[in-house]
Protein backbone atom coordinates (compact mmCIF):
# COMPACT_ATOMS: atom_id res chain seq x y z
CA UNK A 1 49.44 -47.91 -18.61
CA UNK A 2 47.41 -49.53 -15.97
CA UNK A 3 44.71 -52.06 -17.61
CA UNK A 4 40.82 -50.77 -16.57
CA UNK A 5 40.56 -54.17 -15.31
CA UNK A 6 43.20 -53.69 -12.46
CA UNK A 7 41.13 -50.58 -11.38
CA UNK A 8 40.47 -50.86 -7.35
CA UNK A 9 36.78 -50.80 -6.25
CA UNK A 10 37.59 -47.45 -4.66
CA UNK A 11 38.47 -46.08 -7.98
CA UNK A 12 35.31 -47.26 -9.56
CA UNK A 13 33.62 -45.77 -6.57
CA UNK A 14 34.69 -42.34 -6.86
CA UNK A 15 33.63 -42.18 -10.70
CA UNK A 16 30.36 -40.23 -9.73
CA UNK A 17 26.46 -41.20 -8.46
CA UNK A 18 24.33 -43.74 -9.85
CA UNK A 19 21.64 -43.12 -11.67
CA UNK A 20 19.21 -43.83 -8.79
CA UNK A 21 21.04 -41.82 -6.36
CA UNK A 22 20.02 -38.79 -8.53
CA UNK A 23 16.67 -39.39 -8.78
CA UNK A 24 16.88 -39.58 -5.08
CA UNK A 25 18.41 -36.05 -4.51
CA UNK A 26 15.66 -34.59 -6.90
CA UNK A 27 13.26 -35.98 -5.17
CA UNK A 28 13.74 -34.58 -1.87
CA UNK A 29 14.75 -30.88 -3.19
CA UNK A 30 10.99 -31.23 -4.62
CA UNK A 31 9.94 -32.28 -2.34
CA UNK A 32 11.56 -29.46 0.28
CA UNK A 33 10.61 -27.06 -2.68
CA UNK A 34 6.75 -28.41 -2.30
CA UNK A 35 7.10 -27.43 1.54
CA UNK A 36 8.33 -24.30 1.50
CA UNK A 37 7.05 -22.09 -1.74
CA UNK A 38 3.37 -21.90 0.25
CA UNK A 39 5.39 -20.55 3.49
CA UNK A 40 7.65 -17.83 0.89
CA UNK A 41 4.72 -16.44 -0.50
CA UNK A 42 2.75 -15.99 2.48
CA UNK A 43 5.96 -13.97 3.38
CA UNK A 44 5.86 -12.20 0.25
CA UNK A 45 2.15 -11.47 0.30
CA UNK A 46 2.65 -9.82 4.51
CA UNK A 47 5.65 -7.99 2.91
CA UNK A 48 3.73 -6.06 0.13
CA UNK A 49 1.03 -4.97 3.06
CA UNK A 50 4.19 -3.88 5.76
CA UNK A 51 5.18 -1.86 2.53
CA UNK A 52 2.12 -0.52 2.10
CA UNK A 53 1.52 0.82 5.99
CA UNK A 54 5.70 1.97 5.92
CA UNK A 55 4.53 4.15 2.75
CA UNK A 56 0.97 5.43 3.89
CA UNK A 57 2.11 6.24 7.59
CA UNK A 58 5.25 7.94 5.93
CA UNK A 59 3.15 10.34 3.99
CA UNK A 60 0.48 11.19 6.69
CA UNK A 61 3.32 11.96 9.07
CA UNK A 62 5.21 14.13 6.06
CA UNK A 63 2.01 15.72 5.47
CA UNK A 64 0.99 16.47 9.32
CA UNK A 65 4.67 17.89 9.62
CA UNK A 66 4.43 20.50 6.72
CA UNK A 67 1.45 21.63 7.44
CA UNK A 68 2.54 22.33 11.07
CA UNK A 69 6.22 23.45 10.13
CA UNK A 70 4.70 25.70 7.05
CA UNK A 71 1.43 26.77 8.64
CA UNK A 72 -0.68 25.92 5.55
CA UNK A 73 -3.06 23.09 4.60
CA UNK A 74 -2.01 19.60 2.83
CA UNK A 75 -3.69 17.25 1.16
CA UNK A 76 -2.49 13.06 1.28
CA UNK A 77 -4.15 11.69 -1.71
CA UNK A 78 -5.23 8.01 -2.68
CA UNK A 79 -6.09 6.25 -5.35
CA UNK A 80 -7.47 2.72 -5.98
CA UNK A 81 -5.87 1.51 -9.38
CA UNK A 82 -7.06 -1.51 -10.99
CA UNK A 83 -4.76 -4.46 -12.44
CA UNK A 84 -6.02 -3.64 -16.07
CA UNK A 85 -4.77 0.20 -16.04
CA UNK A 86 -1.42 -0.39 -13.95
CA UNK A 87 1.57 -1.47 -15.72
CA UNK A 88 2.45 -4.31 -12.74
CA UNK A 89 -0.33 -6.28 -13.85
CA UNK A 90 -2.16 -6.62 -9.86
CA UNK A 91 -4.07 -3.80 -8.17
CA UNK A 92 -2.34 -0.80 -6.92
CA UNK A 93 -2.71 1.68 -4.52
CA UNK A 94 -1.23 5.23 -4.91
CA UNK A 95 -0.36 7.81 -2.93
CA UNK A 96 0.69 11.43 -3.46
CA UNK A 97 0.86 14.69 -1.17
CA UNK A 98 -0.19 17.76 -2.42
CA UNK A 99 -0.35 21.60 -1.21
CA UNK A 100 -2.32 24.93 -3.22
CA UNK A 101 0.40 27.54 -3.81
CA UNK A 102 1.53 30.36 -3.89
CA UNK A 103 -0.30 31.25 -1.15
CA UNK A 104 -1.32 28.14 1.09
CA UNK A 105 -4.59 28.30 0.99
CA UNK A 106 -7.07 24.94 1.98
CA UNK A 107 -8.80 25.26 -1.79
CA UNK A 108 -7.42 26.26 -5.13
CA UNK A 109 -8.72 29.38 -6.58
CA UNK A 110 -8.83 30.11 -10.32
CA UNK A 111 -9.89 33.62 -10.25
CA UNK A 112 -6.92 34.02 -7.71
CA UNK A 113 -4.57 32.22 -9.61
CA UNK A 114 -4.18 29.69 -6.72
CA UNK A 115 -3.57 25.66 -7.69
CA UNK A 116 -3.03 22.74 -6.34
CA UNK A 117 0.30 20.90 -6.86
CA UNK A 118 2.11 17.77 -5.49
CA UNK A 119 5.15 17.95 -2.60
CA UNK A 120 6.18 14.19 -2.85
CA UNK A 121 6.84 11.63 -5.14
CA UNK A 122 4.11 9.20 -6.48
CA UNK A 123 4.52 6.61 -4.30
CA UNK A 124 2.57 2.82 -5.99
CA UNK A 125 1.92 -0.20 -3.82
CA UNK A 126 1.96 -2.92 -5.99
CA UNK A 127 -1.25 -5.87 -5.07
CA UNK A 128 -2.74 -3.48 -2.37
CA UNK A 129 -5.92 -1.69 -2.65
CA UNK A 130 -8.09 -0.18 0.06
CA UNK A 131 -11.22 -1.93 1.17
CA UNK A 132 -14.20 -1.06 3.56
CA UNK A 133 -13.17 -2.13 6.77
CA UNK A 134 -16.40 -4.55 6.80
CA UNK A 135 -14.20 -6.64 4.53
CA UNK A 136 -11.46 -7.22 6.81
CA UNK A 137 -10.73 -10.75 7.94
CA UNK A 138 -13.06 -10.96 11.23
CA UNK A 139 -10.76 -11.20 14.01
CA UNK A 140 -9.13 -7.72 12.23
CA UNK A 141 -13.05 -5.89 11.95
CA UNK A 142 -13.29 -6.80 15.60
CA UNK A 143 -10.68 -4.97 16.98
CA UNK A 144 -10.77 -1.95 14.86
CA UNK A 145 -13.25 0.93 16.35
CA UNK A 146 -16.36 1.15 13.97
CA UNK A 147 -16.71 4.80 14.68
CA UNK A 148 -14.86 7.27 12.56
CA UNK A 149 -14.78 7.57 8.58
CA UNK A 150 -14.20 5.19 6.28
CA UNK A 151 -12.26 7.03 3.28
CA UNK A 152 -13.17 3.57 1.02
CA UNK A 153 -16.57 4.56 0.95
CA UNK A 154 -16.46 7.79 1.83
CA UNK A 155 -18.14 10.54 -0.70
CA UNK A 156 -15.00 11.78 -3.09
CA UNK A 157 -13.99 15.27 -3.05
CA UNK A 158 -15.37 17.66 -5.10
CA UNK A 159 -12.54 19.16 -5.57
CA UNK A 160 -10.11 16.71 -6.76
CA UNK A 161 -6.21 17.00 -6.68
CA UNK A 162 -4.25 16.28 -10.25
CA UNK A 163 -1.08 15.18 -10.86
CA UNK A 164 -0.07 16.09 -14.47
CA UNK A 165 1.94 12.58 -14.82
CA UNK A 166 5.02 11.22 -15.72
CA UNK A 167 6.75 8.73 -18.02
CA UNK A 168 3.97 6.26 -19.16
CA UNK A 169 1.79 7.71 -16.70
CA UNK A 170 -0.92 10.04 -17.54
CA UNK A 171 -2.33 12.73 -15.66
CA UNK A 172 -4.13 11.39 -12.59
CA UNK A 173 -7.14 12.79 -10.36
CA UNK A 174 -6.65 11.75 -6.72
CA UNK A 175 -10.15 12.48 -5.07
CA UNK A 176 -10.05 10.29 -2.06
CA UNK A 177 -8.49 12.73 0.39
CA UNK A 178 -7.41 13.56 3.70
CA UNK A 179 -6.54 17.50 4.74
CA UNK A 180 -3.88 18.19 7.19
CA UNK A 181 -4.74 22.05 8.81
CA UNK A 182 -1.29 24.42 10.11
CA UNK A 183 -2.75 22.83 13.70
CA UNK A 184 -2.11 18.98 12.85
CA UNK A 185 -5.73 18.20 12.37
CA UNK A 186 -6.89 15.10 9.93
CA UNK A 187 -9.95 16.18 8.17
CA UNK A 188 -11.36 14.17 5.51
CA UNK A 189 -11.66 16.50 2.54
CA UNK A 190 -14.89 17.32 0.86
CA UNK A 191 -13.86 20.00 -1.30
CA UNK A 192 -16.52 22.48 0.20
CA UNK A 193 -16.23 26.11 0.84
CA UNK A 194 -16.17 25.75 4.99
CA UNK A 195 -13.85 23.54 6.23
CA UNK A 196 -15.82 20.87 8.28
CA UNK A 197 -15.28 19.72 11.91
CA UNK A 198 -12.30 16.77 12.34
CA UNK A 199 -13.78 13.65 12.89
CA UNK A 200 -12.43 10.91 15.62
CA UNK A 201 -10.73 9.34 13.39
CA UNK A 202 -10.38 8.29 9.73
CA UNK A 203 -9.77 4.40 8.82
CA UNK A 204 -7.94 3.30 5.57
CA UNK A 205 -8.33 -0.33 5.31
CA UNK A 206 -5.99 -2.41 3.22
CA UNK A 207 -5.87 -5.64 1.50
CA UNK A 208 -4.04 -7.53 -1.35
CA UNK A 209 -7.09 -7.67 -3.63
CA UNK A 210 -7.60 -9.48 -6.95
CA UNK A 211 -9.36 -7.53 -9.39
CA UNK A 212 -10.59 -4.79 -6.41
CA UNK A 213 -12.03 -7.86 -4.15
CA UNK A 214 -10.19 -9.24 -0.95
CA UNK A 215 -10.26 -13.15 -1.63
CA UNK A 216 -12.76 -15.22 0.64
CA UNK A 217 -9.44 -17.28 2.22
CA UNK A 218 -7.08 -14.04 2.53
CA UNK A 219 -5.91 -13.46 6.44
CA UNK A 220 -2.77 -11.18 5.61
CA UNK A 221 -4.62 -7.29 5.70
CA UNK A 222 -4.46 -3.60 8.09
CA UNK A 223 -6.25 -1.17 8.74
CA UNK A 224 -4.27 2.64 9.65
CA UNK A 225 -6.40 4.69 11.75
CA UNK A 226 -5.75 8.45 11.84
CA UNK A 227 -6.55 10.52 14.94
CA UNK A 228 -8.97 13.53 13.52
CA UNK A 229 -7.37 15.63 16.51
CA UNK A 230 -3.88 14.88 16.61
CA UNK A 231 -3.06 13.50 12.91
CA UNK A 232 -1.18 10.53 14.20
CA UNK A 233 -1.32 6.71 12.62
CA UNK A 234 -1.96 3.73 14.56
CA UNK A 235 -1.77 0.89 12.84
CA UNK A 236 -4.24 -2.54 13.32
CA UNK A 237 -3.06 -6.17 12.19
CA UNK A 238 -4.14 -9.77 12.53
């Protein structure tokens, strides 16, 4: 057995690091780590809105191409949720599509029998809420047309559509909502007898909101603007 003293300096070198060499690699992956967690959640933060247009433009389009396909009327509703009723714990913005059956009709009837019920899943957008376009980051208000409706502060419906829930969820009123007519039209729904004219346009505004409010410093936000005539999305970012 060789004596430890007779060990060559290459042996003693390949033992492992030092002490301070350690402290050296820590450093710089904190420092790295420092660098980079503000760039991964500004990713994170423009993912949750790209989520949110995929979702909303997916369920105008769905809606535009039933009503067309079926020649009846459908509703896309939405729904600001606060952080203190949704399970995720940050604001929420939900969206379901609903038509009145059996027979199609714009408005559900009781003395008909007629209701409203949902076509598509609930979908939730998890730290998204809609805002008045006046809230927008600046150089976002100034390219998106001021004309139009705002559905954030538009009246609600009177006639609101309900989803009876699911799960942990209880029944939900949707009264923010836009109609879809058998001709492609994007009206925003009042719930009134006589259907009214289509508008230029309708513009849902969106934001990742604290507590309903779009922080002073936040730049990451859209705005979806739907065509009153022809039901199609266009879609505004920074």
């Amino acid at each position: 057995m060789t004596p430890p003293s007779c060990l060559s300096a290459r042996d003693k070198r390949s033992r492992g690091f030092t002490l301070i060499e350690l402290m050296v690699v820590m450093s710089i992956i904190i420092m790295l780590l420092g660098i980079l967690a503000p760039a991964m959640g500004g990713i994170l933060k423009g993912k949750k809105i790209e989520q949110a247009i995929s979702s909303l433009s997916g369920a105008f389009e769905s809606a535009r191409m039933e009503a067309i396909s079926q020649n009846i009327y459908v509703w896309v509703g939405l729904l600001n949720v606060p952080a203190v009723k949704a399970s995720s714990g940050q604001d929420e913005l939900w969206v379901m599509n609903f038509k009145v059956t059996p027979d199609g009709n714009r408005l559900p009837n009781q003395s008909s029998g007629t209701k409203c019920v949902p076509i598509s899943p609930l979908v939730r957008m998890e730290g998204v809420n809609m805002i008045p376009r006046e809230d927008l980051p600046k150089l976002l208000v100034d390219t998106v047309p001021a004309t139009g409706i705002d559905l954030s502060l538009a009246p609600d419906s009177v006639s609101a559509a309900t989803w009876a829930g699911g799960g942990a969820i209880p029944s939900t009123s949707f009264t923010k909502l836009i109609l879809f007519t058998p001709r492609g039209e994007a009206i925003q729904e009042d719930g009134n007898p006589s259907i009214s004219d289509p508008t230029p346009h309708t513009t849902i505004a969106l934001g990742q909101t604290i507590n309903g409010k779009l922080p002073l410093a936040a730049k990451d936000a859209a705005a979806l603007i739907v065509s009153g005539f022809s039901g199609r999305v266009k879609t505004y970012r920074p």
